[in-house]
N, C-alpha and C. Protein backbone atom coordinates (compact mmCIF):
# COMPACT_ATOMS: atom_id res chain seq x y z
N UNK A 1 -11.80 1.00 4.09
CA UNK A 1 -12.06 0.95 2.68
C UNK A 1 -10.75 0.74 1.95
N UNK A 2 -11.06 0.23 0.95
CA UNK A 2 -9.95 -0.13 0.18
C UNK A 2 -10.29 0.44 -1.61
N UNK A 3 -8.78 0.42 -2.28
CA UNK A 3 -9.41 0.74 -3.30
C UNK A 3 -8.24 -0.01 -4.42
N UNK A 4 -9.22 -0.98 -5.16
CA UNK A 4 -7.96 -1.38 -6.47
C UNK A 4 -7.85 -0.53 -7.65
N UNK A 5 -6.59 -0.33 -8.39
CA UNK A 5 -6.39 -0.08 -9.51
C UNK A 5 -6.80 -1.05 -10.73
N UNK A 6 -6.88 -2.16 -10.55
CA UNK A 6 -6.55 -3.27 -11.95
C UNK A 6 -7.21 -4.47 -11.40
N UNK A 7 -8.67 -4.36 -10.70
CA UNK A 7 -9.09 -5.44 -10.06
C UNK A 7 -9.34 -6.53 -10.98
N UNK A 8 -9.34 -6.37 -12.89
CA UNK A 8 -9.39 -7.42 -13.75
C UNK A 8 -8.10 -8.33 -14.01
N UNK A 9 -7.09 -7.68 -13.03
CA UNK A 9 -5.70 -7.83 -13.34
C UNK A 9 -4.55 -7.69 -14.44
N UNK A 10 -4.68 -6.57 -15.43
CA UNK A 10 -4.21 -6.28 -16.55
C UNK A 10 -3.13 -6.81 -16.23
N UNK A 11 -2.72 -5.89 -15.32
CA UNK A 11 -0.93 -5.96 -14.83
C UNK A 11 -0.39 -7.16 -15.26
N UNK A 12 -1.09 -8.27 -14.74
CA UNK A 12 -0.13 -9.78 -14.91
C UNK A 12 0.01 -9.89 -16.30
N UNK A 13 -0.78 -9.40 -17.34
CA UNK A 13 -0.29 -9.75 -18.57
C UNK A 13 1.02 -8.95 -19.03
N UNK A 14 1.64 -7.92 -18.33
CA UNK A 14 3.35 -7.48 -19.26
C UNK A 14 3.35 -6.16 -17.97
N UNK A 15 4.46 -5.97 -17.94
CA UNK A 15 4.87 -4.89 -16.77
C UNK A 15 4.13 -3.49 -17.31
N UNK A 16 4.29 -3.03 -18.91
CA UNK A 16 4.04 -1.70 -18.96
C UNK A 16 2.75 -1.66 -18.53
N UNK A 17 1.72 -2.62 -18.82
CA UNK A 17 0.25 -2.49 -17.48
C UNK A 17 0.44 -2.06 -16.22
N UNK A 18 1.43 -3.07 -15.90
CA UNK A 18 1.52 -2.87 -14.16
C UNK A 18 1.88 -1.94 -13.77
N UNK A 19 2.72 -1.23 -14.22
CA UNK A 19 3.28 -0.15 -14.47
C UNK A 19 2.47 1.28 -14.05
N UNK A 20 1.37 1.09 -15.17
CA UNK A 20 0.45 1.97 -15.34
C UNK A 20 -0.56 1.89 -14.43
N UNK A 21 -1.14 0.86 -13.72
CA UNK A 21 -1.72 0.92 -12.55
C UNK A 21 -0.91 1.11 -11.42
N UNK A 22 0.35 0.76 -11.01
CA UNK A 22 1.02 0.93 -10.06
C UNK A 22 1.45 2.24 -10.05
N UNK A 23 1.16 3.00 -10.72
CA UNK A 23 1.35 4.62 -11.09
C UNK A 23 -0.16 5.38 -10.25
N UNK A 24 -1.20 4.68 -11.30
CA UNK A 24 -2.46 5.20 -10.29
C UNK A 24 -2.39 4.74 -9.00
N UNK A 25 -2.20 3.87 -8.41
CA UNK A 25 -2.09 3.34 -7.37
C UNK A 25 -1.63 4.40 -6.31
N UNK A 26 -0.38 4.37 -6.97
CA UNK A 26 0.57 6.11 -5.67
C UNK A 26 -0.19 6.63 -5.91
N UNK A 27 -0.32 7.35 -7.24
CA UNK A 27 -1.10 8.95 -7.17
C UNK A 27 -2.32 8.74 -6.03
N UNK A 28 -3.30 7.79 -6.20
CA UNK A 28 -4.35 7.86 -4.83
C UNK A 28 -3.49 7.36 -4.03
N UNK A 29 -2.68 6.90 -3.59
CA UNK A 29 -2.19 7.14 -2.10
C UNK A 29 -1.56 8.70 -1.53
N UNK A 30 -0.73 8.98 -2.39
CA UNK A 30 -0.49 10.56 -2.56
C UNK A 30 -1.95 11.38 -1.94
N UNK A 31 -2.97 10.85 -2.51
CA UNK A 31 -3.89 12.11 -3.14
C UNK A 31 -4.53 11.89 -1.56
N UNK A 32 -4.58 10.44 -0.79
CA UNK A 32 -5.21 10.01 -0.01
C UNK A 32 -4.56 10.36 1.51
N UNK A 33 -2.83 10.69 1.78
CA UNK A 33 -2.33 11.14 2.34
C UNK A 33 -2.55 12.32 2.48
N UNK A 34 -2.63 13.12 1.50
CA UNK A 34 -2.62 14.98 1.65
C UNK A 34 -4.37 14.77 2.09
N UNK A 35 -4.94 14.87 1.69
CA UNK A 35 -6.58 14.63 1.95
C UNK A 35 -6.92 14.72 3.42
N UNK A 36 -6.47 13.03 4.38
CA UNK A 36 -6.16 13.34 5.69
C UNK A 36 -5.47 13.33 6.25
N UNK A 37 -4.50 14.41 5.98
CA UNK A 37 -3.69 14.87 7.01
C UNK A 37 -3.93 15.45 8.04
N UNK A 38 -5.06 16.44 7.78
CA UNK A 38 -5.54 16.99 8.59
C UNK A 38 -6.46 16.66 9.89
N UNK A 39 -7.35 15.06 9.15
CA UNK A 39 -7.92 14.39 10.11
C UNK A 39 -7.59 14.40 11.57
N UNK A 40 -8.42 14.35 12.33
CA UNK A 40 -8.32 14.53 14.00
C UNK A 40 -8.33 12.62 14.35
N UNK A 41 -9.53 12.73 13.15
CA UNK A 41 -10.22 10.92 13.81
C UNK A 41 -8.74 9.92 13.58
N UNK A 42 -8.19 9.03 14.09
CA UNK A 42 -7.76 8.14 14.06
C UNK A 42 -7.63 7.19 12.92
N UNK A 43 -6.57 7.69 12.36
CA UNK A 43 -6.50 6.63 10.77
C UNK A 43 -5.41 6.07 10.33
N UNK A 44 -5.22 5.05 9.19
CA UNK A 44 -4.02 4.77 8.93
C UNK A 44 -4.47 4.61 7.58
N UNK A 45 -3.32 4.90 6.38
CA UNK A 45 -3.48 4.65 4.99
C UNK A 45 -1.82 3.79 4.71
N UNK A 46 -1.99 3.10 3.92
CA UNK A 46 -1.23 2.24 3.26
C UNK A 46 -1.52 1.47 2.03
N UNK A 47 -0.40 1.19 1.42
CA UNK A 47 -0.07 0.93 -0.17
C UNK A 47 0.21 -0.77 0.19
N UNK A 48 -0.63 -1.60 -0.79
CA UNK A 48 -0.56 -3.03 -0.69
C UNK A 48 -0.11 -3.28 -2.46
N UNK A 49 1.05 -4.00 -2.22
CA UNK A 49 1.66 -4.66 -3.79
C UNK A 49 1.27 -6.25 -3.24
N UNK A 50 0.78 -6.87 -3.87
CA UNK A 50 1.37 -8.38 -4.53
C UNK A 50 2.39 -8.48 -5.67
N UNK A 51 3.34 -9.17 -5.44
CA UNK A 51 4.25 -8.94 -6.64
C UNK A 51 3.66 -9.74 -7.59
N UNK A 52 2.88 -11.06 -7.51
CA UNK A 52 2.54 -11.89 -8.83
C UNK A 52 1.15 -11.99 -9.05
N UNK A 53 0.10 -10.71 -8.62
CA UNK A 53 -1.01 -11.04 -8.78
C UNK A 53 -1.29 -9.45 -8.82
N UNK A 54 -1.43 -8.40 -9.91
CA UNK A 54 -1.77 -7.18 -9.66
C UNK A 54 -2.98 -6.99 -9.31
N UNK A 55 -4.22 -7.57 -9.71
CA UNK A 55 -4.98 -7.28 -9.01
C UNK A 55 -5.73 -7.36 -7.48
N UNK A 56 -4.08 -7.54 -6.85
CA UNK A 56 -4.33 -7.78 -4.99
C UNK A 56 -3.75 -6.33 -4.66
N UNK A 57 -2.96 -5.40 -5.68
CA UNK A 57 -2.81 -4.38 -5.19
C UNK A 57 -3.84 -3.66 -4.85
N UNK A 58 -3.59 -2.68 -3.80
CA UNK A 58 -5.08 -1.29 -3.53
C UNK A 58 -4.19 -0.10 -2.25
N UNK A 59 -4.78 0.59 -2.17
CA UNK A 59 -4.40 1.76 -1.58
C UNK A 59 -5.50 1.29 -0.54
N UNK A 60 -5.29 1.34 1.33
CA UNK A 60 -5.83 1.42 2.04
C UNK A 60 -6.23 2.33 2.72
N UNK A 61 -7.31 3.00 3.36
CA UNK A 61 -8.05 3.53 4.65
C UNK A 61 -9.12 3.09 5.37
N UNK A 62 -7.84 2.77 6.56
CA UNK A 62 -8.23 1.99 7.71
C UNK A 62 -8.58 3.20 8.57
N UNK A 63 -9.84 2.99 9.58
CA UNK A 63 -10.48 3.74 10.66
C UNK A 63 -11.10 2.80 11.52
N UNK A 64 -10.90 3.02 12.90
CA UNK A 64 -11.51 2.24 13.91
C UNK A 64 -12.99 1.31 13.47
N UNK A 65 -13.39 0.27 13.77
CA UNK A 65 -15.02 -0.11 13.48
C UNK A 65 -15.73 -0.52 14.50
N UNK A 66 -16.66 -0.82 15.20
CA UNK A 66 -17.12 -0.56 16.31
C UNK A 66 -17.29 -2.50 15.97
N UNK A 67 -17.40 -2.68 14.94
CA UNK A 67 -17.80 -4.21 14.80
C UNK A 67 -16.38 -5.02 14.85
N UNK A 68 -15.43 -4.82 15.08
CA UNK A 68 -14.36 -5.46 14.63
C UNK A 68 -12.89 -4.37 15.48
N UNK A 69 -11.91 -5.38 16.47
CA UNK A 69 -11.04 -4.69 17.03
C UNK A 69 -9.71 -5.31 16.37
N UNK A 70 -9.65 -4.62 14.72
CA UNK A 70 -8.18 -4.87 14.06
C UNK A 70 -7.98 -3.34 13.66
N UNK A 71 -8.08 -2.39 14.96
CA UNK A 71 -7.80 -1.46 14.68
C UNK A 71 -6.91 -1.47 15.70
N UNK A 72 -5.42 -0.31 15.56
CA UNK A 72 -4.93 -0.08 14.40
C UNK A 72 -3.83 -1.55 13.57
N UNK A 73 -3.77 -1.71 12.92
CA UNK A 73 -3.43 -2.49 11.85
C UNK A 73 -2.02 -2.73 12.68
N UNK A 74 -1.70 -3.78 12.89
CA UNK A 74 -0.06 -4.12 13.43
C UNK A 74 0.68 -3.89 12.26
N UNK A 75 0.08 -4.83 10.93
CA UNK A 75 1.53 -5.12 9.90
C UNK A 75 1.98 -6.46 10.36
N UNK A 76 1.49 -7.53 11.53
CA UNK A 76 2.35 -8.33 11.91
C UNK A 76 2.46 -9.48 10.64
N UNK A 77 4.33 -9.73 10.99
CA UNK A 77 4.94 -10.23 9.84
C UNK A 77 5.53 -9.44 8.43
N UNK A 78 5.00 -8.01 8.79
CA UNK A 78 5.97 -7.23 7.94
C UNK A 78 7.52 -7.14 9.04
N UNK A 79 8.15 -6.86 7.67
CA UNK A 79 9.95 -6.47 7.87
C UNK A 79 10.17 -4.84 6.89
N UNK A 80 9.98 -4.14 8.40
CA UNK A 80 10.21 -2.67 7.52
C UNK A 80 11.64 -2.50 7.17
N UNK A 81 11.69 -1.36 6.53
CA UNK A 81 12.65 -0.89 5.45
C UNK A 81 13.61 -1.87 5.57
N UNK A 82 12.63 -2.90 4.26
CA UNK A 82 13.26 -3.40 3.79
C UNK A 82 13.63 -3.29 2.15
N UNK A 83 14.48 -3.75 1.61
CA UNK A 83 14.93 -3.40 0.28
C UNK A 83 14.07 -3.28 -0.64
N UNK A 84 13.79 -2.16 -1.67
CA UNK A 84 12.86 -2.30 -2.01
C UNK A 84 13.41 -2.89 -3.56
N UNK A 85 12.37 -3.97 -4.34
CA UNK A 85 12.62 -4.33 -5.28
C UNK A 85 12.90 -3.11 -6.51
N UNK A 86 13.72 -3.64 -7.89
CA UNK A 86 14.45 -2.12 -8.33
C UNK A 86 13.10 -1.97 -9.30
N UNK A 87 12.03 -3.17 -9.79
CA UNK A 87 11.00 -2.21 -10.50
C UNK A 87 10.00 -1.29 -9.66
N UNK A 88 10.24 -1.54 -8.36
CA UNK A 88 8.95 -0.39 -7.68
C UNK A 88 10.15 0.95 -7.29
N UNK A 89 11.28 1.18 -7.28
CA UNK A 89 12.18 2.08 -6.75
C UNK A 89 11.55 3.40 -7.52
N UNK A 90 11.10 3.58 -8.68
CA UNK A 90 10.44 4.68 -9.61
C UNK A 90 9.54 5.28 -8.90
N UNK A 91 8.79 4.63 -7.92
CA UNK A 91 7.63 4.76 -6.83
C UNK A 91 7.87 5.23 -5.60
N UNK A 92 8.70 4.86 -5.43
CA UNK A 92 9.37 5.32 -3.86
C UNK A 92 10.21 6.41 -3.69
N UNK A 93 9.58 7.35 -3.84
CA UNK A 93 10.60 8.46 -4.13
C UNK A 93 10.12 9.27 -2.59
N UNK A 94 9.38 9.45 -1.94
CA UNK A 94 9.30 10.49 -0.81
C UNK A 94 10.48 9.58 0.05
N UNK A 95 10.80 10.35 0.67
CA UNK A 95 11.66 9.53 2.24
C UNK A 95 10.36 9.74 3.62
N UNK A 96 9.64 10.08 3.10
CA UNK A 96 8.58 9.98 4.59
C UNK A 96 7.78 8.78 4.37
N UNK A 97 7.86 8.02 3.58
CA UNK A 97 7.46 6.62 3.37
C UNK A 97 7.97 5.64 3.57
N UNK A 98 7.55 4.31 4.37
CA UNK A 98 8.16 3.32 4.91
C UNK A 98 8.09 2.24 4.03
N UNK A 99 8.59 1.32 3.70
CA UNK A 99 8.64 0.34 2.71
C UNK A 99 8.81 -0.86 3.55
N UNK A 100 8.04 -1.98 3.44
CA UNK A 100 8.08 -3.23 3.98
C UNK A 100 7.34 -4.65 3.42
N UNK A 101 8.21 -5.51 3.76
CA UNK A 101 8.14 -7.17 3.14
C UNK A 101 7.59 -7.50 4.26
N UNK A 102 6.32 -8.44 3.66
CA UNK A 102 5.31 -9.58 4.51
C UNK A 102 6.10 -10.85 4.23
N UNK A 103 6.48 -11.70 4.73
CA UNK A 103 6.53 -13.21 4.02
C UNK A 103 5.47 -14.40 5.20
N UNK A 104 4.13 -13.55 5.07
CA UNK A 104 3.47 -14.67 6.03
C UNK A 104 3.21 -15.99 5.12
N UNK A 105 1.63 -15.88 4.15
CA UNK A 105 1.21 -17.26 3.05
C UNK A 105 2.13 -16.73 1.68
N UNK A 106 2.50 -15.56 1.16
CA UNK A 106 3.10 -15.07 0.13
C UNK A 106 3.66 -14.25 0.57
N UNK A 107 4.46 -13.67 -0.15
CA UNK A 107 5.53 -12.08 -0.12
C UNK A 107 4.57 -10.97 -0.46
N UNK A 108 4.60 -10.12 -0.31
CA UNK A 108 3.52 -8.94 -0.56
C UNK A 108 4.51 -7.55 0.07
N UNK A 109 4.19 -6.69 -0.45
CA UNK A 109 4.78 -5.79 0.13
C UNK A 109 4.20 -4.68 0.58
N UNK A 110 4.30 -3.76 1.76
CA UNK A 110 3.82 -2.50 2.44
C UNK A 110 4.19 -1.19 2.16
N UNK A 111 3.44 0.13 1.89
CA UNK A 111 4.17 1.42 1.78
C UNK A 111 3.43 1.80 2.81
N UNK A 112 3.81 2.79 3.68
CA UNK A 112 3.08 3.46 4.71
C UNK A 112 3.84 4.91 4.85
N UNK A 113 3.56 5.73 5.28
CA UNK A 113 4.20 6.51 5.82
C UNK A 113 4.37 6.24 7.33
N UNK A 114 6.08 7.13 7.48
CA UNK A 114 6.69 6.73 8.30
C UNK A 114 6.14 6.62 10.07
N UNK A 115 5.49 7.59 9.97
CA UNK A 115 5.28 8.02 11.29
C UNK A 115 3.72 7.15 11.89
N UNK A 116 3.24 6.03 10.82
CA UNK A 116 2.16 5.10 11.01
C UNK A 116 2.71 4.83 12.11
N UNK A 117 1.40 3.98 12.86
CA UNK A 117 1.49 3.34 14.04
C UNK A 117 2.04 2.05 14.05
């Protein structure tokens, strides 16, 4: 499951939008990390930015599917900790979070925590 903040895409019209969804955005990843931590079952959560299209951002939870073997999620074509751009740095404040650049069809960027698979 996935979940967008700004699926009408406010954001692209002026940063203090983007801003403001990229704010909700953490908080449910935050909220979505503490939640299952505890989980036994097999999961992964991660933070998806598009830098020029806000409404491609969403907070992910990924769990095995019996229909489909893209479990667990490679990332292939991410480049972890990599630099993070200075308007998302406000966001990135835990150090148990991994930060990473896609440059497969576009640039996009990854938050995960560290200890993901």
């Amino acid at each position: 499951m996935h979940w967008h903040a700004d699926w009408p895409g406010m954001g692209n019209l002026a940063w203090r939008e983007r801003r403001e969804h990229l704010s909700a955005l953490f908080t449910m990843f935050r909220r979505i990390l503490a939640e299952t931590a505890s989980w036994t079952t097999p999961h992964q959560v991660w933070l998806h930015i598009d830098p020029t299209d806000s409404s491609q951002d969403a907070v992910y939870l990924h769990t095995a599917n019996p229909n489909s073997e893209n479990f667990p999620n490679t990332f292939a074509g991410v480049s972890w900790d990599a630099e993070v751009p200075e308007r998302l740095r406000v966001f990135l404040t835990d150090p148990a979070w991994q930060f990473g650049r896609g440059e497969d069809k576009w640039t996009h960027f990854v938050v995960r925590p560290r200890s993901a698979v």
